[in-house]
Protein backbone atom coordinates (compact mmCIF):
# COMPACT_ATOMS: atom_id res chain seq x y z
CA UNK A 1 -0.52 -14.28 23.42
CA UNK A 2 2.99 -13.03 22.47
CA UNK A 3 5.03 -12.36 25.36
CA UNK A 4 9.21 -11.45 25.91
CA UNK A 5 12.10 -10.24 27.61
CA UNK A 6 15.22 -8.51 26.11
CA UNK A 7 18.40 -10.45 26.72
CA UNK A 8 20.71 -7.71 25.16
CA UNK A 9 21.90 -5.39 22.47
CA UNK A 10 25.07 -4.39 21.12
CA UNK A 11 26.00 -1.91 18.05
CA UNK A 12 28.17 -2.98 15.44
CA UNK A 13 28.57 -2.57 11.96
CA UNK A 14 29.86 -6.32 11.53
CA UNK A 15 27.45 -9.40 11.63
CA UNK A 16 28.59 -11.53 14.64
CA UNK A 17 27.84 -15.71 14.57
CA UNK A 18 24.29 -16.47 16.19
CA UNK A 19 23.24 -19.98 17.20
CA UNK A 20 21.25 -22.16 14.36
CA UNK A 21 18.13 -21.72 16.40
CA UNK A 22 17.97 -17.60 16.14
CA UNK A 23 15.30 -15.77 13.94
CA UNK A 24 17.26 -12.87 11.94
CA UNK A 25 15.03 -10.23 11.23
CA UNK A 26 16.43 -7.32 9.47
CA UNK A 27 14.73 -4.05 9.41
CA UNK A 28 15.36 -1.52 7.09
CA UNK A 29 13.67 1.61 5.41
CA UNK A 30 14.32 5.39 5.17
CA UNK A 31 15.51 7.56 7.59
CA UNK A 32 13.00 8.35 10.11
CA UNK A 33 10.72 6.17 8.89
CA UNK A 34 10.65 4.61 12.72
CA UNK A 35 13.11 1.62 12.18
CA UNK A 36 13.91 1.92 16.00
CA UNK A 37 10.98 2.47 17.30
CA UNK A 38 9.65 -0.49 15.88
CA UNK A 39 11.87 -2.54 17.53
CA UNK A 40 11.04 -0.77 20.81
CA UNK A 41 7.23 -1.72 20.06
CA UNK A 42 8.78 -5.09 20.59
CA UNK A 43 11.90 -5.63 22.79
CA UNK A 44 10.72 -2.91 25.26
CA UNK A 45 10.15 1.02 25.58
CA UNK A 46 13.68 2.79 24.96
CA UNK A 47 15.40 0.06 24.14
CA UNK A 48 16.43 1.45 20.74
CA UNK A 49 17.23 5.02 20.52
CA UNK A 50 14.91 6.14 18.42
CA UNK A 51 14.02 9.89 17.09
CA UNK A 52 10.51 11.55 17.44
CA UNK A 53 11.21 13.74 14.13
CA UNK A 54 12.49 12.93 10.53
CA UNK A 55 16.42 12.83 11.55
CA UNK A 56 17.93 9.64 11.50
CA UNK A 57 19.45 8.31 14.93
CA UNK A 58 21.44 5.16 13.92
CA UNK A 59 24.56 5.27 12.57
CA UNK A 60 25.14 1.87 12.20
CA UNK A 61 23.78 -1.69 12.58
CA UNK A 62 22.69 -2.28 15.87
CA UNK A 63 21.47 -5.76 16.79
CA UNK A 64 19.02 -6.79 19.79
CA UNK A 65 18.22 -10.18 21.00
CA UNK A 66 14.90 -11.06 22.18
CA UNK A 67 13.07 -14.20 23.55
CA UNK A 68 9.68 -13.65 22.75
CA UNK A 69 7.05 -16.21 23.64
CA UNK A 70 4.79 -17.96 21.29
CA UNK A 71 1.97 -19.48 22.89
CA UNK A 72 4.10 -22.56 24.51
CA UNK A 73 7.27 -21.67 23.05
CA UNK A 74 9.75 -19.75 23.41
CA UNK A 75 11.15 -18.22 19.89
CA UNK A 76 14.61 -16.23 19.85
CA UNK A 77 14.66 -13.69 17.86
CA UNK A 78 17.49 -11.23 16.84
CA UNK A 79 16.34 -7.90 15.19
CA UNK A 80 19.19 -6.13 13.08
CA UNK A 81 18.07 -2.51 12.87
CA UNK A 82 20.16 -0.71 10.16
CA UNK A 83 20.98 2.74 9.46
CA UNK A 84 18.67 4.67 7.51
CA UNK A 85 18.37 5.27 3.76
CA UNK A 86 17.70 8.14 1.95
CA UNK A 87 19.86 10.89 4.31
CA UNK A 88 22.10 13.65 2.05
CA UNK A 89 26.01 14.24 2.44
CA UNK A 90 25.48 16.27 5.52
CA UNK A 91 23.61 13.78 7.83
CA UNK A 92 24.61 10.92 10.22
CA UNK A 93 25.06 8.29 7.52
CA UNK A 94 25.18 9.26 3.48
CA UNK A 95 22.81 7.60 1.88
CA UNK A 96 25.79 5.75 -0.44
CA UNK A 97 27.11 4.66 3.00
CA UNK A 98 23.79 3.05 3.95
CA UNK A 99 23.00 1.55 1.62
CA UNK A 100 26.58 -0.14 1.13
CA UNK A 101 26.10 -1.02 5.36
CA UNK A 102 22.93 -2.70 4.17
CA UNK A 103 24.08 -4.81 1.38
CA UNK A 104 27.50 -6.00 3.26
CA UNK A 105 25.04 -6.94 6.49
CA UNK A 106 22.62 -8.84 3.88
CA UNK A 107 25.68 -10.71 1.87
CA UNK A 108 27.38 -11.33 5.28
CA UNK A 109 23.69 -12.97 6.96
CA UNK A 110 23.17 -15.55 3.80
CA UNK A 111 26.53 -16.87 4.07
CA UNK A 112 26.70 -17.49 7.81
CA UNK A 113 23.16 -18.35 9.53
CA UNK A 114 20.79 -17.34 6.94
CA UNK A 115 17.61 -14.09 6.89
CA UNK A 116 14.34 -15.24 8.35
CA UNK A 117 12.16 -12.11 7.50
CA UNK A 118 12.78 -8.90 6.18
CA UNK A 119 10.90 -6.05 7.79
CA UNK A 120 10.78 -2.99 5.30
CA UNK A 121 9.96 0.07 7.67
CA UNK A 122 8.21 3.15 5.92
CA UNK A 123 6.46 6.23 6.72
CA UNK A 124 2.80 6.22 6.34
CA UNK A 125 2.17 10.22 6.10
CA UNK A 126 4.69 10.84 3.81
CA UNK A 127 3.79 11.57 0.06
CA UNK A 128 4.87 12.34 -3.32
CA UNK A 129 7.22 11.58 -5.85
CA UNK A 130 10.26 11.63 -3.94
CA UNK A 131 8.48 9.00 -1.00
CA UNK A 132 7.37 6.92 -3.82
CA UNK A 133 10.38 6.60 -5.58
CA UNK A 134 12.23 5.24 -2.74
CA UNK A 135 9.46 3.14 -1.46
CA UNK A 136 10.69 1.33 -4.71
CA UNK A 137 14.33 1.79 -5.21
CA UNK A 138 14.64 0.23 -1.21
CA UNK A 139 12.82 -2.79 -2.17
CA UNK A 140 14.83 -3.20 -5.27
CA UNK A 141 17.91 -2.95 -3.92
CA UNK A 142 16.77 -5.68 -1.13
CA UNK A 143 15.16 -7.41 -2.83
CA UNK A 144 17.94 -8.10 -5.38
CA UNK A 145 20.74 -8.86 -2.56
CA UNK A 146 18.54 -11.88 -1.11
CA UNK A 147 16.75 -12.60 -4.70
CA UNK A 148 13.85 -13.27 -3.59
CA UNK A 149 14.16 -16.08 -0.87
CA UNK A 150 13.72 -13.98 2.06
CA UNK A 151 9.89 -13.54 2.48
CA UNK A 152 9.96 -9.64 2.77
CA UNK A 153 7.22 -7.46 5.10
CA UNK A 154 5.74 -4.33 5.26
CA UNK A 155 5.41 -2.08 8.12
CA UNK A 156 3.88 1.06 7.86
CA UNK A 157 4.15 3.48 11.36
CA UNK A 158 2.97 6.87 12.24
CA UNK A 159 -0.43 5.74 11.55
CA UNK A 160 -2.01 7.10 14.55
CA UNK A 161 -4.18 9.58 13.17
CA UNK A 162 -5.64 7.50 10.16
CA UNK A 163 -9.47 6.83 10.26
CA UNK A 164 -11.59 4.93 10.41
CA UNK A 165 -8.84 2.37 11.02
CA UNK A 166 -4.67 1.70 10.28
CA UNK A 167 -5.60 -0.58 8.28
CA UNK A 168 -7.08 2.34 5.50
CA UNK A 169 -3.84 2.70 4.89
CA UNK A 170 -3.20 -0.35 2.87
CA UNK A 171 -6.53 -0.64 1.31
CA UNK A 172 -5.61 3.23 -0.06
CA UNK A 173 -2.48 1.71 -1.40
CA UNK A 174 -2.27 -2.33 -1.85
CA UNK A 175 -3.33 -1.70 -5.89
CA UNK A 176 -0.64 0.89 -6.23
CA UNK A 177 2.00 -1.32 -5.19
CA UNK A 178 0.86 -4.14 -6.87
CA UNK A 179 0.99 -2.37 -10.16
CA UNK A 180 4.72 -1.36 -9.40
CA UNK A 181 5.63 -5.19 -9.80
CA UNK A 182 6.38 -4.80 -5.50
CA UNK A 183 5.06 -8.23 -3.55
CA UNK A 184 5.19 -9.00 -0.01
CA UNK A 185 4.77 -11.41 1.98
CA UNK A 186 2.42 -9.69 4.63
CA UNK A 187 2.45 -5.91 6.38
CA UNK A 188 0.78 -4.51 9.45
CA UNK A 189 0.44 -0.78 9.40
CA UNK A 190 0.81 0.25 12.89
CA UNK A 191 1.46 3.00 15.78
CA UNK A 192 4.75 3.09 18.07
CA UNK A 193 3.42 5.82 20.23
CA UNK A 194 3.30 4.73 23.58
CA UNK A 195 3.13 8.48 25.15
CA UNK A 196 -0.43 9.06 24.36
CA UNK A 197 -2.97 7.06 26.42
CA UNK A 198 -6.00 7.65 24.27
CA UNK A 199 -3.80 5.59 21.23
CA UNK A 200 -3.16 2.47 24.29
CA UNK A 201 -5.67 0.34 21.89
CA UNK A 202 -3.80 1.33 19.08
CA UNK A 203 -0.49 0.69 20.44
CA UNK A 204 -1.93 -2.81 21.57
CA UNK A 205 -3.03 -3.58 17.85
CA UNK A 206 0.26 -2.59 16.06
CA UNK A 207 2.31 -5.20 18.25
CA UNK A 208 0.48 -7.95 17.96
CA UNK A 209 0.28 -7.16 14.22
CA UNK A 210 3.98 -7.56 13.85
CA UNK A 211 4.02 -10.26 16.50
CA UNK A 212 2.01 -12.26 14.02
CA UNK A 213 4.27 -11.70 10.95
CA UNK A 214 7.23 -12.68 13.15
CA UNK A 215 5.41 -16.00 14.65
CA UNK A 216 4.44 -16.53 10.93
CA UNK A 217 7.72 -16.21 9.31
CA UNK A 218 10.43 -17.36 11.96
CA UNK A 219 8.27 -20.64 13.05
CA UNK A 220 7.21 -21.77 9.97
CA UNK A 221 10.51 -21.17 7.35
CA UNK A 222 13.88 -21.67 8.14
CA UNK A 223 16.78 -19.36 7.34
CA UNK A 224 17.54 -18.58 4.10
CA UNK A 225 20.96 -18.18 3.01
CA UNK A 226 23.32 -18.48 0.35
CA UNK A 227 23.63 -21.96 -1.24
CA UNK A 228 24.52 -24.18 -4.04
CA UNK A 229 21.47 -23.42 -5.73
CA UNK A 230 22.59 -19.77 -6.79
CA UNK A 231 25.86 -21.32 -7.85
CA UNK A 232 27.60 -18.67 -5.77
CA UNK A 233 27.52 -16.03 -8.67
CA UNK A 234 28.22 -12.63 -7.73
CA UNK A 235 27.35 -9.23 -9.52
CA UNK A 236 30.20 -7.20 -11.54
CA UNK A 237 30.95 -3.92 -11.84
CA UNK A 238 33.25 -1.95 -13.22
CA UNK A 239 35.41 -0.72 -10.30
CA UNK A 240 37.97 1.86 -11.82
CA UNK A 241 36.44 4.98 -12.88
CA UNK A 242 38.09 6.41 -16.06
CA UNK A 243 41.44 8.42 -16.12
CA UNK A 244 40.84 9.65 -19.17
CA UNK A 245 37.54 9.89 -21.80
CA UNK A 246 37.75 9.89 -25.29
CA UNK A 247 35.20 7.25 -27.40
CA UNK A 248 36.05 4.34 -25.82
CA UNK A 249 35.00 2.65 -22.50
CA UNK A 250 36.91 0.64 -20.50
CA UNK A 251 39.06 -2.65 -21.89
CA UNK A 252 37.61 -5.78 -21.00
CA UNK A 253 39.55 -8.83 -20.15
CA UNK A 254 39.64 -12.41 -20.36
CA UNK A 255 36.07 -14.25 -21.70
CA UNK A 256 34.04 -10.59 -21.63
CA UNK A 257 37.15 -9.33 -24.24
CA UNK A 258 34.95 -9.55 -27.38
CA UNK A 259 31.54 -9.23 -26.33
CA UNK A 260 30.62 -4.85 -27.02
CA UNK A 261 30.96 -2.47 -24.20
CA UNK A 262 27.60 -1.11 -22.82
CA UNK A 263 27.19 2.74 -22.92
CA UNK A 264 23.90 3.83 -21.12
CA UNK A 265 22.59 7.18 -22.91
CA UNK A 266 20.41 9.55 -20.66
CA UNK A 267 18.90 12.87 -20.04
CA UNK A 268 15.62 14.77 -20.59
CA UNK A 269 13.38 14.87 -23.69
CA UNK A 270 14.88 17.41 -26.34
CA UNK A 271 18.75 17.13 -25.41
CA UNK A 272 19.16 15.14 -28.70
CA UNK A 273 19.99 12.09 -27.64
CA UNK A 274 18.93 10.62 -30.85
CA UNK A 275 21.20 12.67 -33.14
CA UNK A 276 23.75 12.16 -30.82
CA UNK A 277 23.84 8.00 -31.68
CA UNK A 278 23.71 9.47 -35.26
CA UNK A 279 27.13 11.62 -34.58
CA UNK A 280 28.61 8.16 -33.06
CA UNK A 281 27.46 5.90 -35.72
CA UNK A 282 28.41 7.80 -38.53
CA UNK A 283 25.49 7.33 -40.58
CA UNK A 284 21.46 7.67 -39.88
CA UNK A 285 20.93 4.64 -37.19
CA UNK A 286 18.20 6.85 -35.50
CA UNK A 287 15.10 9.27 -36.34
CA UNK A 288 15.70 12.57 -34.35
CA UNK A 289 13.11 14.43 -32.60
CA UNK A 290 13.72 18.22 -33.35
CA UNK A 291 9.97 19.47 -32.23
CA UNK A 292 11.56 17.85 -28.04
CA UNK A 293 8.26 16.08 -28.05
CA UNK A 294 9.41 12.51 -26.03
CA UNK A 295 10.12 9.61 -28.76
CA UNK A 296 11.80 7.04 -26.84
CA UNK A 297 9.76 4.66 -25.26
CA UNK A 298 11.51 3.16 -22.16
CA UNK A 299 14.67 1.97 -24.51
CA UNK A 300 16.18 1.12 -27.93
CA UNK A 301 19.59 -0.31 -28.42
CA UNK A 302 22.16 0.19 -31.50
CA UNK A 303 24.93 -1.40 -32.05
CA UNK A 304 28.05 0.91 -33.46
CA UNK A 305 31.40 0.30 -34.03
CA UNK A 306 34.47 2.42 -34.02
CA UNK A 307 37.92 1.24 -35.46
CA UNK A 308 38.22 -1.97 -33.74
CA UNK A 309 35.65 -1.94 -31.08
CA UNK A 310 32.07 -2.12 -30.76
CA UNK A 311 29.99 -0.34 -28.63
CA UNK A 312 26.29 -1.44 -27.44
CA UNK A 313 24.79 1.90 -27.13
CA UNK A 314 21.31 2.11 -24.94
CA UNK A 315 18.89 4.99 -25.99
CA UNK A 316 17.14 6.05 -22.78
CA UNK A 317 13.64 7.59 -21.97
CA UNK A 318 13.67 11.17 -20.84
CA UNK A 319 12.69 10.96 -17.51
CA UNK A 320 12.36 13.66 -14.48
CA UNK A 321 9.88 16.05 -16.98
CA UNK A 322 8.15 18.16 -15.60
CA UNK A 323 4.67 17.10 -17.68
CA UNK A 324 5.43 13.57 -16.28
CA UNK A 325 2.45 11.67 -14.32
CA UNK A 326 3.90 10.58 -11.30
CA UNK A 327 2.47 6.77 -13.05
CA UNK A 328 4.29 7.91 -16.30
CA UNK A 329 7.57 8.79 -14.46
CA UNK A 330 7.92 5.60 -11.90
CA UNK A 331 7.11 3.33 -15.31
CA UNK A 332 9.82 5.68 -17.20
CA UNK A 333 12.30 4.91 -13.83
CA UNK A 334 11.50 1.07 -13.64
CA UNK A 335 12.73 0.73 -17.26
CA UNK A 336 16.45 2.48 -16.86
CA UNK A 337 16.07 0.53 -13.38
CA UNK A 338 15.47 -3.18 -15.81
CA UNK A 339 17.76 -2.32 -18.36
CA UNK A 340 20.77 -1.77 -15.79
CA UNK A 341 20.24 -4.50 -14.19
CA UNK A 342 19.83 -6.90 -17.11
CA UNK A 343 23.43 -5.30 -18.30
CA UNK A 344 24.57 -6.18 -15.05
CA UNK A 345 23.70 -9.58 -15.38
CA UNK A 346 25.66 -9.76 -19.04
CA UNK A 347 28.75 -8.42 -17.55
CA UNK A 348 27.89 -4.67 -16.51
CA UNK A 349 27.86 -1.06 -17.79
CA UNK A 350 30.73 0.07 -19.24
CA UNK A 351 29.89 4.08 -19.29
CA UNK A 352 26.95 6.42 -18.54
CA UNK A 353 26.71 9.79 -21.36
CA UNK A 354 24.78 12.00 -19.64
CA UNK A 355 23.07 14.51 -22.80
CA UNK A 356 22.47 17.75 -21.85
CA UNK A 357 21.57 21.32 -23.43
CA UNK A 358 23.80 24.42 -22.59
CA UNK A 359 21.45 25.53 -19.14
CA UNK A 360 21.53 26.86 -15.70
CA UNK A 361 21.70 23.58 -13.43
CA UNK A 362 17.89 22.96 -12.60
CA UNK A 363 15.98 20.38 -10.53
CA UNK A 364 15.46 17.88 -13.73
CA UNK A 365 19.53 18.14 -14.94
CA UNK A 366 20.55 17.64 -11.07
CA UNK A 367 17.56 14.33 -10.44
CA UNK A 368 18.85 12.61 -13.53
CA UNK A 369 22.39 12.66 -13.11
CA UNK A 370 21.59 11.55 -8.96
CA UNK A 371 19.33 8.76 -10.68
CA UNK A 372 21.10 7.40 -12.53
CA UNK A 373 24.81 7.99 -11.29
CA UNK A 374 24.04 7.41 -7.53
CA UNK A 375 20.80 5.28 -7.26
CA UNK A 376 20.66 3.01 -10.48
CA UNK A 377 24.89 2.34 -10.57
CA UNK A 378 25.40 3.03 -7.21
CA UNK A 379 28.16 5.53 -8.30
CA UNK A 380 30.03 2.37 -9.59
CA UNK A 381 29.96 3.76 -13.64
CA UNK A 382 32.24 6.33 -15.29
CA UNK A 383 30.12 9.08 -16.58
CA UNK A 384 30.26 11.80 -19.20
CA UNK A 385 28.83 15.16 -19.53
CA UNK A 386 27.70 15.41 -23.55
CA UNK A 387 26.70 19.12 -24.04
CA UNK A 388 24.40 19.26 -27.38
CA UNK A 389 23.14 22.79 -29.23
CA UNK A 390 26.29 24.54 -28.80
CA UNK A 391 26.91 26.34 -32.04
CA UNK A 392 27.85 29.66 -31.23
CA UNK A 393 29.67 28.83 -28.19
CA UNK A 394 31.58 25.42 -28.54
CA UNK A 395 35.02 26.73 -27.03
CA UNK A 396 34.26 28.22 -23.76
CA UNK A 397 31.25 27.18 -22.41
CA UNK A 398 32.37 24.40 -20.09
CA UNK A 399 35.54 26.79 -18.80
CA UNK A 400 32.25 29.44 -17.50
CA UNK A 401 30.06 26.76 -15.67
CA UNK A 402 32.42 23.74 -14.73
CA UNK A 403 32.90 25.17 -11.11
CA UNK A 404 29.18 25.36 -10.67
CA UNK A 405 28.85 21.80 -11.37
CA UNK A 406 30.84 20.81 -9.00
CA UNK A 407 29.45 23.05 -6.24
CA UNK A 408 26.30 20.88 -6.94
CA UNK A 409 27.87 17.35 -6.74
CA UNK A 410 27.85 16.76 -10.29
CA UNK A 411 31.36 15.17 -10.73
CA UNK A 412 32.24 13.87 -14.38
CA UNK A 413 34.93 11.64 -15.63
CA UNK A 414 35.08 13.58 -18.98
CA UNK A 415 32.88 16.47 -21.07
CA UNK A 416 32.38 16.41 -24.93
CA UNK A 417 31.15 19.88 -26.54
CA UNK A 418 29.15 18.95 -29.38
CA UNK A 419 26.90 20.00 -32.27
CA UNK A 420 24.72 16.99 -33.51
CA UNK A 421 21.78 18.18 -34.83
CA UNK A 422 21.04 17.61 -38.59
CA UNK A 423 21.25 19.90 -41.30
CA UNK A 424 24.47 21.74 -39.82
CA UNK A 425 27.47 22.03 -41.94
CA UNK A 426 30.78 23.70 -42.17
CA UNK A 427 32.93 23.88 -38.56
CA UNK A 428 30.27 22.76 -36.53
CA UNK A 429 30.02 19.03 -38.09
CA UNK A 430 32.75 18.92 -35.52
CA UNK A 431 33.11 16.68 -32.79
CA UNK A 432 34.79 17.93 -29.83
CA UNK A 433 36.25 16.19 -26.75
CA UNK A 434 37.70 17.24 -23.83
CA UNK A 435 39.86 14.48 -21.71
């Protein structure tokens, strides 16, 4: 029998010291995906404020303490429920602000008292591409703050209505996420309503459920934090974004002076990526694809130089087409997602080329640049708009549409207008840049 009482709450977006015999839990997951609610399955009806729609309703990290008693014991537990994921520009917390409230609240836990469970939150009735693609970019990006020693949980809410049981929920989807390279530790898929009587059996089941994951994971493991074992190494980015673009990336300095910069080259199937390396090389490093059909295969790599630097440059998959499987697309995704972050690892990206045709601003050009701009580098990575196929119109075309690209968001560090396909001659062998 798991019983408890609430001994307090407080909101603050800074991690305050907690005695050596706390359980952390941290919950996190989308926005609306029932984060607070959760926690008032646990601590106590309206505890947390918590929303009955999609909006998000916590703007930053609130923490509640909890005794909650374990048979003969009494375990003390701490819950850190964290601002949702996933919300645009115009709600309560950006989703770049989140996610950075997240990771600071992660870093800050393993270097004082240590993560005893992560509880990732999600939304059982929600569907599609979009819910799917976060469901992995959220584990990712926790996944890679505590690498791996924090046993990590799955709760799945609104799962009232599911028959014959919750539990369908998982079976429906355990294979899926197992194929997506995504392991956890445990899940319960659960109900927080408490205003409906006919669910009270329900609402019974889902908390002791996550009663049992928390008895399982705080009484059996001890903290995890940061250590000597991890040799306190620390990710690097590049910081400054670039005052000015012209074919070079950013200097490096001291050991990483010599080693190539990375250049990460993206956009959809038929922008001509391909010729594009061609253009930079200088000679035939790549076989172009002029019928658009898709010819790069996750990635390939080519190494170029120009005057006295070398450049690393990273041929991309088209992703975000419209004939994409939603399998095809998430496998297409998970390789720009591996790629970054083994560049990471060797020092970082240097500079994103985004390659695009001369077109209105659609759904695909406006997903990759978020993807790979704000998700993948976190908005961390210069970027540059490379405009392909524009012979008749080379001088003027980014003067008519620049202003529309930034009404959407999409905010470059440079442009180059360019004409790269093969068998051109004459003035449009040209290469031209625009600082």
């Amino acid at each position: 029998m798991w019983l408890g009482s609430s001994i307090g709450a407080a909101g603050s977006s800074h991690v305050e010291e907690v005695s050596p015999d706390t359980c952390n839990i941290v919950i996190f997951g989308e926005t609306g995906a029932g984060k607070s609610s959760l926690v008032n399955l646990i601590v106590g009806p309206e505890t947390a404020l918590a929303s009955c729609d999609a909006e998000g309703c916590t703007a930053e990290t609130m923490e509640y303490s909890y005794d909650l008693a374990i048979h003969s014991k009494t375990l003390k537990v701490k819950f850190f429920d964290t601002a949702g994921l996933g919300e645009g520009s115009e709600g309560k917390v950006p989703d770049k602000k989140a996610r950075r409230l997240l990771k600071d609240l992660l870093r800050r836990l393993m270097k004082q008292d240590g993560i005893h469970l992560l509880m990732y939150c999600v939304d059982g009735k929600k569907q599609g591409t979009e819910a799917i693609l976060a469901l992995c970019r959220n584990y990712r990006l926790c996944t890679f703050e505590v690498k791996k020693r924090v046993p990590i949980v799955l709760v799945i809410t609104r799962l009232e209505s599911i028959e014959p049981e919750m539990e369908e929920w998982w079976k429906n989807n355990e294979r899926f996420i197992s194929e997506h390279s995504m392991t956890f530790n445990g899940h319960a898929c659960i109900t927080t309503l408490t205003d409906d009587v006919t669910l009270k059996g329900r609402h019974d089941q889902s908390y002791y459920a996550v009663c049992k994951l928390i008895e399982e994971y705080c009484t059996r493991n001890g903290p995890r934090r940061n250590g000597l074992k991890v040799n306190g190494l620390k990710r690097h980015r590049p910081k400054k974004l670039f005052k000015k673009i012209k074919r070079t990336a950013p200097q490096r300095i001291g050991p990483e002076k010599n080693k190539p910069k990375n250049i990460i080259l993206f956009g959809e199937t038929g922008a001509d990526k391909r010729s594009l390396v061609n253009l930079m090389a200088g000679r035939e490093v790549s076989v172009a694809s002029p019928d658009l059909q898709r010819c790069t295969m996750h990635w390939e790599d080519y190494i170029i130089d120009f005057g006295d630097e070398t450049y690393k440059v990273f041929d991309t998959i088209g992703v975000e087409e419209p004939q994409l499987g939603i399998r095809e697309y998430l496998e297409s995704v998970d390789s720009a997602y591996r790629l970054i972050k083994e560049l990471d690892r060797q020092g970082g990206v240097d500079l994103l080329l985004f390659c695009i045709r001369p077109c209105r601003i659609n759904a695909t050009l406006y997903s990759n640049y978020k993807l790979f701009h704000d998700y993948l580098c976190e908005g961390n990575v210069p970027i540059v708009l490379v405009i392909t196929h524009l012979e008749r119109e080379m001088e003027d075309w980014w003067e008519r549409v620049q202003s529309k690209f930034e009404c959407y968001g999409i905010r470059v560090a440079g442009h180059a207008c360019i004409i790269a396909a093969d068998g051109l001659d004459g003035p449009y062998e040209t290469l031209m840049m625009k600082p």
